[in-house]
PDB file of N, CA and C in Angstrom:
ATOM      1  N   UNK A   1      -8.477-141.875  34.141  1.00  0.00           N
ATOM      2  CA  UNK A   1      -8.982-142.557  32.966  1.00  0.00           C
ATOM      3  C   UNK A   1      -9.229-144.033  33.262  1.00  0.00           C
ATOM      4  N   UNK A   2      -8.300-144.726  34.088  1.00  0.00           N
ATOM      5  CA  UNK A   2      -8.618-146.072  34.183  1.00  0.00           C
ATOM      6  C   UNK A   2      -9.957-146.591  34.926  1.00  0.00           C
ATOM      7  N   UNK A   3      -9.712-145.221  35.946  1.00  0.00           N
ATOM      8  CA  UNK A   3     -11.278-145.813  37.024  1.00  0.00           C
ATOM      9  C   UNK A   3     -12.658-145.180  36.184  1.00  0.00           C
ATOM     10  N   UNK A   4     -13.125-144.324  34.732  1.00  0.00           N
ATOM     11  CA  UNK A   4     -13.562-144.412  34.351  1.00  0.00           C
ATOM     12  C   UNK A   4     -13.852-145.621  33.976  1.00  0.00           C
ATOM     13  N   UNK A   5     -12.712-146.128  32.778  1.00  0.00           N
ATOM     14  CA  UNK A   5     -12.877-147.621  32.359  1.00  0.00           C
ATOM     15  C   UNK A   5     -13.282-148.648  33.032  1.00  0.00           C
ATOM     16  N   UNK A   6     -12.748-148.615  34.211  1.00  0.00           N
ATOM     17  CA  UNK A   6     -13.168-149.566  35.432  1.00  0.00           C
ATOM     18  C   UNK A   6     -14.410-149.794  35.437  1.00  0.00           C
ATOM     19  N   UNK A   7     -15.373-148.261  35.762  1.00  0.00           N
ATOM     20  CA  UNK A   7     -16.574-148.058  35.934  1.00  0.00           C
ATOM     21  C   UNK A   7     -17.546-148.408  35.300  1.00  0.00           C
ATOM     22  N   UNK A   8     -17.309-147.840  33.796  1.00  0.00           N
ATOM     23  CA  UNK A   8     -17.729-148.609  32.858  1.00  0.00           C
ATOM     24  C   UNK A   8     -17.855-150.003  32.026  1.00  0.00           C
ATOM     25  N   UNK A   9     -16.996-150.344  32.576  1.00  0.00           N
ATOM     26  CA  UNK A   9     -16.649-151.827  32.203  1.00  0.00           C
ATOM     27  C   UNK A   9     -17.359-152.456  33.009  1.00  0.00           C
ATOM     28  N   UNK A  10     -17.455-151.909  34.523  1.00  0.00           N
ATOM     29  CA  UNK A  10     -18.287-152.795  35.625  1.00  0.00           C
ATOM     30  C   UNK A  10     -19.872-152.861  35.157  1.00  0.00           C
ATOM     31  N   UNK A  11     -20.184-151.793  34.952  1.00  0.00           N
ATOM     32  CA  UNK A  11     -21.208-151.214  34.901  1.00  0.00           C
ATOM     33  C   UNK A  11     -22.054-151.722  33.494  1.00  0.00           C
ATOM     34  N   UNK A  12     -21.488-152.535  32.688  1.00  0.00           N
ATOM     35  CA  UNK A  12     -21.677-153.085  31.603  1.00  0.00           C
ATOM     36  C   UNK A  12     -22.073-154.660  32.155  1.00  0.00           C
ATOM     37  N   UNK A  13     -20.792-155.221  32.843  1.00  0.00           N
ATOM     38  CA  UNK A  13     -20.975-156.436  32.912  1.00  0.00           C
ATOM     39  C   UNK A  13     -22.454-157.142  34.103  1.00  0.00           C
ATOM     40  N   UNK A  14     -22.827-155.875  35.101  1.00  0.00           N
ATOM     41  CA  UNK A  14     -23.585-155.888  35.775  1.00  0.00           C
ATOM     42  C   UNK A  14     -25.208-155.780  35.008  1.00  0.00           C
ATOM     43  N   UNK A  15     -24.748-155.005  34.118  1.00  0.00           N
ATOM     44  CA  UNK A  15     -26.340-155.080  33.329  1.00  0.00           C
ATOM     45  C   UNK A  15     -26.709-156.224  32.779  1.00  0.00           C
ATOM     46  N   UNK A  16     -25.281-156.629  32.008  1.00  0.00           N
ATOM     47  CA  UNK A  16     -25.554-157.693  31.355  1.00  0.00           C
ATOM     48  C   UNK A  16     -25.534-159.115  32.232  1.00  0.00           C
ATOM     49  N   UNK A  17     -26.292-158.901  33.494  1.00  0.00           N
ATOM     50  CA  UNK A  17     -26.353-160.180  33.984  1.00  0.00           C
ATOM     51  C   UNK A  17     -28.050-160.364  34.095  1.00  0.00           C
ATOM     52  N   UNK A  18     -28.014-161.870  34.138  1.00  0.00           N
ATOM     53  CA  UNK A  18     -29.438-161.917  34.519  1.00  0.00           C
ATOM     54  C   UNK A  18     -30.153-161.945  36.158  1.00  0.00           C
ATOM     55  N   UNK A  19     -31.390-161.301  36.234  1.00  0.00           N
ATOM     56  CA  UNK A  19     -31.613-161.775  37.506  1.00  0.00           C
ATOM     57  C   UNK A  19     -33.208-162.409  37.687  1.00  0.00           C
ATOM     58  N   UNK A  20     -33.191-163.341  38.229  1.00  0.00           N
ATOM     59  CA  UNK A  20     -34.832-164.071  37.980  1.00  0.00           C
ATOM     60  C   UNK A  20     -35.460-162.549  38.357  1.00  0.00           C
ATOM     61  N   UNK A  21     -36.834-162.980  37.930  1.00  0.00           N
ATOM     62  CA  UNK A  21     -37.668-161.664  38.143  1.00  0.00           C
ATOM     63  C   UNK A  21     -38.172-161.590  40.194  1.00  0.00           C
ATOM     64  N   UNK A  22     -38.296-163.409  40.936  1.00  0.00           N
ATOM     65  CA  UNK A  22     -38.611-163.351  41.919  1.00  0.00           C
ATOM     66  C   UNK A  22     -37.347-162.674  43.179  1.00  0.00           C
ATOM     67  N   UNK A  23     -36.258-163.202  42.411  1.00  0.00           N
ATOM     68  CA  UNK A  23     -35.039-162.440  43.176  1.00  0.00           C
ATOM     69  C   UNK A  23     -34.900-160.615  43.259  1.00  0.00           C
ATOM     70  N   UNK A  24     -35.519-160.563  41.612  1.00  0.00           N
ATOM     71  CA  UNK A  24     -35.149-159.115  41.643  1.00  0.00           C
ATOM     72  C   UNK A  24     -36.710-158.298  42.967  1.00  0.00           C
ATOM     73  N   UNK A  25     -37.673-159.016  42.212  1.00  0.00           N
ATOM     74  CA  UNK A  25     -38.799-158.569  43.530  1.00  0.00           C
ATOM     75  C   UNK A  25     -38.325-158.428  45.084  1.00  0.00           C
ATOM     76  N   UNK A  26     -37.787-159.290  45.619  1.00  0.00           N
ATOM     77  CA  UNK A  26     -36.776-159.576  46.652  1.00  0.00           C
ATOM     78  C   UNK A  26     -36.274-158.631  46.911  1.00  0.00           C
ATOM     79  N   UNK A  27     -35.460-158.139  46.045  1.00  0.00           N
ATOM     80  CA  UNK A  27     -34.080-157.558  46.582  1.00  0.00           C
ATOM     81  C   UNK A  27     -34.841-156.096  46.017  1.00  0.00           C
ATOM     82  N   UNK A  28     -36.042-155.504  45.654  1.00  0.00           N
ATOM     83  CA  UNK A  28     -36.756-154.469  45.447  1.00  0.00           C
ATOM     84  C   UNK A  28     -37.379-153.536  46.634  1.00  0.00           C
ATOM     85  N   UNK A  29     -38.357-155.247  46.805  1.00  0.00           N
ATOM     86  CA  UNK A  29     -38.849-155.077  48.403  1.00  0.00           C
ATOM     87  C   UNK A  29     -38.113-154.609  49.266  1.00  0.00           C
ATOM     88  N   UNK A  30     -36.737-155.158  49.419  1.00  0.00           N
ATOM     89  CA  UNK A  30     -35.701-154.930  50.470  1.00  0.00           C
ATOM     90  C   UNK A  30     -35.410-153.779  50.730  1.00  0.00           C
ATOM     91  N   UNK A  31     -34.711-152.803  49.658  1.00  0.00           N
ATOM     92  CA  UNK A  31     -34.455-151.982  49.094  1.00  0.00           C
ATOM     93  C   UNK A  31     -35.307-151.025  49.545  1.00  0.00           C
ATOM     94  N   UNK A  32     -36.655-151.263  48.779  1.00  0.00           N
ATOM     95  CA  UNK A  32     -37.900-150.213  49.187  1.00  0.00           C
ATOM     96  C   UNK A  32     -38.092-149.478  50.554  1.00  0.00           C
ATOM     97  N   UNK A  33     -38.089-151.599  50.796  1.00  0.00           N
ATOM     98  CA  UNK A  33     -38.094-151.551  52.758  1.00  0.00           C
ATOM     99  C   UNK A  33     -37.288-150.430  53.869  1.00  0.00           C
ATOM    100  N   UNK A  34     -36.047-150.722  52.918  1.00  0.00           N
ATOM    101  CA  UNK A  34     -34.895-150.094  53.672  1.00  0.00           C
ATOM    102  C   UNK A  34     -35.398-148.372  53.630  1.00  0.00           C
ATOM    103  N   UNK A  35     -34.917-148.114  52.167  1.00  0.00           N
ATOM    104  CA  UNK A  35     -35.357-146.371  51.883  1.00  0.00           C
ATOM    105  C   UNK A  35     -36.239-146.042  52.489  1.00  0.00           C
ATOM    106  N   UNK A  36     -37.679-145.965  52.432  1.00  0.00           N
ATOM    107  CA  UNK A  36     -38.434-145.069  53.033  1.00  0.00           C
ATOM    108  C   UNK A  36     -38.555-145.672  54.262  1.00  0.00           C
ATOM    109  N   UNK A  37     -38.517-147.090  55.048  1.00  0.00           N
ATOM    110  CA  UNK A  37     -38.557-146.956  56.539  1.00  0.00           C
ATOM    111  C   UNK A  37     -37.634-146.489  57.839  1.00  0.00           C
ATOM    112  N   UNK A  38     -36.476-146.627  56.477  1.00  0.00           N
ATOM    113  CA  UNK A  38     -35.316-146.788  57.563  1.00  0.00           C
ATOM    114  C   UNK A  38     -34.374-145.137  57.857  1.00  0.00           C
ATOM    115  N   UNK A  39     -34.472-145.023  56.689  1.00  0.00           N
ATOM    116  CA  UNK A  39     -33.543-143.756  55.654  1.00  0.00           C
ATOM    117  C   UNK A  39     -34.727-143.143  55.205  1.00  0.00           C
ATOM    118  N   UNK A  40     -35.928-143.316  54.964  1.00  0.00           N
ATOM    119  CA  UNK A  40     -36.701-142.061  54.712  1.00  0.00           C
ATOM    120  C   UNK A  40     -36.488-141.698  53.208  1.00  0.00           C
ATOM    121  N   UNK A  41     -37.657-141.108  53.051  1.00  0.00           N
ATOM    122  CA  UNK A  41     -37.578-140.441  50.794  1.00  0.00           C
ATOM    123  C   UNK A  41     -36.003-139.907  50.890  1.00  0.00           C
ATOM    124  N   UNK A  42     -36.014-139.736  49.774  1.00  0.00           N
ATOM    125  CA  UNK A  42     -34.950-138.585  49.640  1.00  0.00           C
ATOM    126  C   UNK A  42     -35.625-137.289  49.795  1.00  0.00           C
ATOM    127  N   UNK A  43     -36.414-136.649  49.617  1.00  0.00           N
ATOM    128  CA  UNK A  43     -37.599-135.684  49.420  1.00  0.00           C
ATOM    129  C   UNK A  43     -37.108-134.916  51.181  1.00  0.00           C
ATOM    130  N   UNK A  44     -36.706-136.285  51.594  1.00  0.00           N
ATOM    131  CA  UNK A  44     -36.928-136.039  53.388  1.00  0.00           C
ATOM    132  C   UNK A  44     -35.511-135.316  53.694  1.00  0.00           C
ATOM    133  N   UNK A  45     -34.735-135.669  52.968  1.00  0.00           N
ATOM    134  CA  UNK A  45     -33.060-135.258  53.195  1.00  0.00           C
ATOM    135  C   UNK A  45     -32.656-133.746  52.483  1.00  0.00           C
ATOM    136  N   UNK A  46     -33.877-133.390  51.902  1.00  0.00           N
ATOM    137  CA  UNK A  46     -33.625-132.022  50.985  1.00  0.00           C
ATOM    138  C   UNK A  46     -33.774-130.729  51.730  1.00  0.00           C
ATOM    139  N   UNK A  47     -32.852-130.321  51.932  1.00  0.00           N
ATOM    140  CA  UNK A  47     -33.038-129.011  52.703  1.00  0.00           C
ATOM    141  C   UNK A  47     -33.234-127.921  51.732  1.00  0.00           C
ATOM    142  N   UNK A  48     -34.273-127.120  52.560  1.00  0.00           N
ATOM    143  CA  UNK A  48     -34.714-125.444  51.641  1.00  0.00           C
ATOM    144  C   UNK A  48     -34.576-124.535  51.965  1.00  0.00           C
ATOM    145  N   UNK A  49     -35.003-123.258  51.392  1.00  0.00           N
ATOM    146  CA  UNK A  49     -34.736-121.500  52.119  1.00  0.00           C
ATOM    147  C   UNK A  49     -36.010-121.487  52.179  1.00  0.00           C
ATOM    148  N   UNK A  50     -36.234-120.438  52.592  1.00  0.00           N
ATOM    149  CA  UNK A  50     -37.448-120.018  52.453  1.00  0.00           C
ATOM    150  C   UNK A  50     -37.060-118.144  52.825  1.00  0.00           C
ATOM    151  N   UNK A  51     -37.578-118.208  51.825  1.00  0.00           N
ATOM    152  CA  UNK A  51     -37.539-116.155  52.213  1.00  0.00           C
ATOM    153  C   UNK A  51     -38.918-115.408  52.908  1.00  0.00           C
ATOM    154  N   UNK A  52     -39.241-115.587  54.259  1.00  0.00           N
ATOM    155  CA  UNK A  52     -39.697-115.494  54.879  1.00  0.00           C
ATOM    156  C   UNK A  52     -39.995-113.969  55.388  1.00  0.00           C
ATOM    157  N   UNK A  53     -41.197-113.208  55.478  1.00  0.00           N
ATOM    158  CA  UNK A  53     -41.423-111.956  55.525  1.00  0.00           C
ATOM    159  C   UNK A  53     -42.590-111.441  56.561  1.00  0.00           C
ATOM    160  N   UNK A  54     -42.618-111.374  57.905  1.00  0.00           N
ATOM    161  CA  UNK A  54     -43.650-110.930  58.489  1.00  0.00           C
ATOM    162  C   UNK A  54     -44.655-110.370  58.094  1.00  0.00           C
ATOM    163  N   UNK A  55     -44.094-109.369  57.858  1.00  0.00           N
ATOM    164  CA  UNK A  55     -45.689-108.267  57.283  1.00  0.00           C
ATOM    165  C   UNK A  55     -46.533-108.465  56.281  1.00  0.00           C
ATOM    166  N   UNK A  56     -45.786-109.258  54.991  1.00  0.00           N
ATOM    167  CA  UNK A  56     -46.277-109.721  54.286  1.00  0.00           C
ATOM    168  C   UNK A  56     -47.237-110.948  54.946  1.00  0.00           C
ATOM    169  N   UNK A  57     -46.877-111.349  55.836  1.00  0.00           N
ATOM    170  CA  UNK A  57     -47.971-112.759  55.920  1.00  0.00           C
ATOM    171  C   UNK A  57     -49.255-112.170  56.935  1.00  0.00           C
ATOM    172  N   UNK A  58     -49.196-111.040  57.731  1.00  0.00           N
ATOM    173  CA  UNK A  58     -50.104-110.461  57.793  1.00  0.00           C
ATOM    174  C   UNK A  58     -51.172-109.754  57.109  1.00  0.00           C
ATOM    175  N   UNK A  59     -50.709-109.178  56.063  1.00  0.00           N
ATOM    176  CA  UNK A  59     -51.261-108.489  55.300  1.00  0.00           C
ATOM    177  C   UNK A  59     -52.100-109.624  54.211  1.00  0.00           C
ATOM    178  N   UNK A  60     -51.213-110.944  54.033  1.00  0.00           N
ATOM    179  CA  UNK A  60     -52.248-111.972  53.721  1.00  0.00           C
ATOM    180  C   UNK A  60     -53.328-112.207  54.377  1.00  0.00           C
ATOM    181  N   UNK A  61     -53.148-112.330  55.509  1.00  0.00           N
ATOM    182  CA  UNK A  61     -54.118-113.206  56.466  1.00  0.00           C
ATOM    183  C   UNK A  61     -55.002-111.826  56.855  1.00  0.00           C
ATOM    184  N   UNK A  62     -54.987-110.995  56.824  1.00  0.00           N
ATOM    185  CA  UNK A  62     -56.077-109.789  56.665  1.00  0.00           C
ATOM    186  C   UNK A  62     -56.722-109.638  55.589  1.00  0.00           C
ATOM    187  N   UNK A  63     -56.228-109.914  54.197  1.00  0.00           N
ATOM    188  CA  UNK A  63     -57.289-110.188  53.026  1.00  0.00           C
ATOM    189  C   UNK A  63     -57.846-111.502  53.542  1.00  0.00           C
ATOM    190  N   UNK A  64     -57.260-112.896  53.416  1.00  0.00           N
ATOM    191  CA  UNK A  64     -57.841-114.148  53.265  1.00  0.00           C
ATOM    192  C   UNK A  64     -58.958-113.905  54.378  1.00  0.00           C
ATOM    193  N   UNK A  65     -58.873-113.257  55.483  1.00  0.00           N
ATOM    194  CA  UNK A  65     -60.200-113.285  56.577  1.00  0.00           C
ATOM    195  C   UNK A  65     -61.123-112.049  55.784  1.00  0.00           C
ATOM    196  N   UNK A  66     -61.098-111.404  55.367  1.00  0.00           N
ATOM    197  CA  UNK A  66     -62.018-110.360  54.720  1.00  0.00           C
ATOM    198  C   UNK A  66     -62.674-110.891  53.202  1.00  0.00           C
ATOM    199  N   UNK A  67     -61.768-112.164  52.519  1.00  0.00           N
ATOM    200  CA  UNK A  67     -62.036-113.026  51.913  1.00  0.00           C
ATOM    201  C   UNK A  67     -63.549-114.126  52.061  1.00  0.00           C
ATOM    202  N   UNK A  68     -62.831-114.490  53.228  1.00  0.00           N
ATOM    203  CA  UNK A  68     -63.291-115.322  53.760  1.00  0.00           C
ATOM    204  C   UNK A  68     -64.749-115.018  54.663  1.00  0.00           C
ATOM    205  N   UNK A  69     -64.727-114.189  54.802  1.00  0.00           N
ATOM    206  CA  UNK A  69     -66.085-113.101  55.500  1.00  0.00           C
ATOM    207  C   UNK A  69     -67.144-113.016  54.715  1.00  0.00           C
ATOM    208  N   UNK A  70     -66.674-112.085  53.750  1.00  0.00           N
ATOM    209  CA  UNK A  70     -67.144-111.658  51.918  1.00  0.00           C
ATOM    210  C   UNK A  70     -68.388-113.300  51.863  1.00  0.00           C
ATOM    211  N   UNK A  71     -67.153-114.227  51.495  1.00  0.00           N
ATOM    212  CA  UNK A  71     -67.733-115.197  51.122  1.00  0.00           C
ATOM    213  C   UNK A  71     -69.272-115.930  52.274  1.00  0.00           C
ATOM    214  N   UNK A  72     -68.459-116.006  53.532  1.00  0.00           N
ATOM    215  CA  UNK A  72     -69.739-116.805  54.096  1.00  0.00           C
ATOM    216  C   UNK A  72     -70.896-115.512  54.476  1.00  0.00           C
ATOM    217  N   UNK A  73     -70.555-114.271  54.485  1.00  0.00           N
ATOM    218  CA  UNK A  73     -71.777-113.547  54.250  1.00  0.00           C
ATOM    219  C   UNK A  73     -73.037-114.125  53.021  1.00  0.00           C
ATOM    220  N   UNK A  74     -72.352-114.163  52.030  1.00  0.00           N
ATOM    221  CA  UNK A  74     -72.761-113.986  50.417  1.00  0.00           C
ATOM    222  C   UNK A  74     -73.401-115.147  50.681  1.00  0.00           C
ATOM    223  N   UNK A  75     -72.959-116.553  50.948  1.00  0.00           N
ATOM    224  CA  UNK A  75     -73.773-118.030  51.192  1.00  0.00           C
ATOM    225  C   UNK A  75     -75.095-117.623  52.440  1.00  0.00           C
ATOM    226  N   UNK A  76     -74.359-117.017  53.264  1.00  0.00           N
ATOM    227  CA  UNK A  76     -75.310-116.839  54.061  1.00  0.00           C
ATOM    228  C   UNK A  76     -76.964-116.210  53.873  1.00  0.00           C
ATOM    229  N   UNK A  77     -76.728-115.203  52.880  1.00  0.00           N
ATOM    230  CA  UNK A  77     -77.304-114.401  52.309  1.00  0.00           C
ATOM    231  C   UNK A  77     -78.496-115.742  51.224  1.00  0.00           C
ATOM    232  N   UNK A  78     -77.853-116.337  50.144  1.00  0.00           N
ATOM    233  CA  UNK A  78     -77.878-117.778  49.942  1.00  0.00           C
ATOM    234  C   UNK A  78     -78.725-118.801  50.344  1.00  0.00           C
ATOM    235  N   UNK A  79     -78.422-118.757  51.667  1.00  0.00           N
ATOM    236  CA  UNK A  79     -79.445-119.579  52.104  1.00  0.00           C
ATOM    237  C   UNK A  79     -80.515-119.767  52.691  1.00  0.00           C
ATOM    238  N   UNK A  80     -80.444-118.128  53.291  1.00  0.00           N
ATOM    239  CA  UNK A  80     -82.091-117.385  53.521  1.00  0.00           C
ATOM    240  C   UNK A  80     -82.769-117.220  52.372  1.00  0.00           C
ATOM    241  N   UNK A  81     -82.580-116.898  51.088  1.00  0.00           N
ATOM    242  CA  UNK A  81     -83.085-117.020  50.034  1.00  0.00           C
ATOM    243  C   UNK A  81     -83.607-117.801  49.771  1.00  0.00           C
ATOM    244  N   UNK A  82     -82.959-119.128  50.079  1.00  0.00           N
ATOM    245  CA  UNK A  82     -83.591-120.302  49.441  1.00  0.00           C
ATOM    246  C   UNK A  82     -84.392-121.222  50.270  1.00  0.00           C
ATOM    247  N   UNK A  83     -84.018-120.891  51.560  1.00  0.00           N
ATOM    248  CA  UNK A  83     -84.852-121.492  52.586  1.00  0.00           C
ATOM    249  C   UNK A  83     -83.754-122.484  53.473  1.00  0.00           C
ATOM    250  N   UNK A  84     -82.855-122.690  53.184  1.00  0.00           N
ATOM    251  CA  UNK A  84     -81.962-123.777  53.442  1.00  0.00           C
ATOM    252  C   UNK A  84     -81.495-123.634  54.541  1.00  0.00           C
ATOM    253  N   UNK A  85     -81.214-124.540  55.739  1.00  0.00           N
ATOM    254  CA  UNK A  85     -81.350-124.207  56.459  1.00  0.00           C
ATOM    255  C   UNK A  85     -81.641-123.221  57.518  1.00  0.00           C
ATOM    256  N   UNK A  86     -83.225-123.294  57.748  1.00  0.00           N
ATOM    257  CA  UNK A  86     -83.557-122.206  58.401  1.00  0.00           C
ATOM    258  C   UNK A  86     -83.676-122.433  59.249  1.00  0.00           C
ATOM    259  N   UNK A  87     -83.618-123.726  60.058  1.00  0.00           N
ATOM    260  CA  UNK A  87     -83.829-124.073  61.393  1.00  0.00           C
ATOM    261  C   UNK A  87     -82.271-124.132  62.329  1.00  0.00           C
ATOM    262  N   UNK A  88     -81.549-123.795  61.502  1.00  0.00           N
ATOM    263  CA  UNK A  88     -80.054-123.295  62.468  1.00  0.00           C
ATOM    264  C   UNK A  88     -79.939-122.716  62.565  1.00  0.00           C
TER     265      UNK A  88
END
């Protein structure tokens, strides 16, 4: 209970101080400086899972290319129609 109070009590008297606005720029910059050059985002410190599945990412990448086929046929098709590049 006391180091609540502590905390709070600190944590009061710190707000309630003033700081010029060029100091606080200062000590922002610094700050800034430090985090992402030194220490990096936090973004950077976040570790993830990933549920990761072979077959499944094949079976993607066999639509997205049959996708992807589909499509530059269809333009292709497209641009003999229209004349557009016909000299390539």
């Amino acid at each position: 209970m006391n180091k609540l109070a502590f905390s709070i009590s600190l944590l009061l008297v710190l707000s309630s101080m003033h700081v010029p606005p060029i100091r606080a720029t200062v000590i922002r910059l610094f700050t800034e400086l430090l985090q992402n050059n030194v220490a990096g985002i936090p973004l950077i410190h976040k570790t993830e899972e990933f549920d990761f599945d072979p077959e499944v990412s094949k079976k993607r990448r066999e639509l997205y290319y049959e996708i992807l086929s589909t499509l530059l046929a269809g333009l292709s098709h497209y641009f003999q129609f229209f004349g557009i590049m016909s000299g390539v």
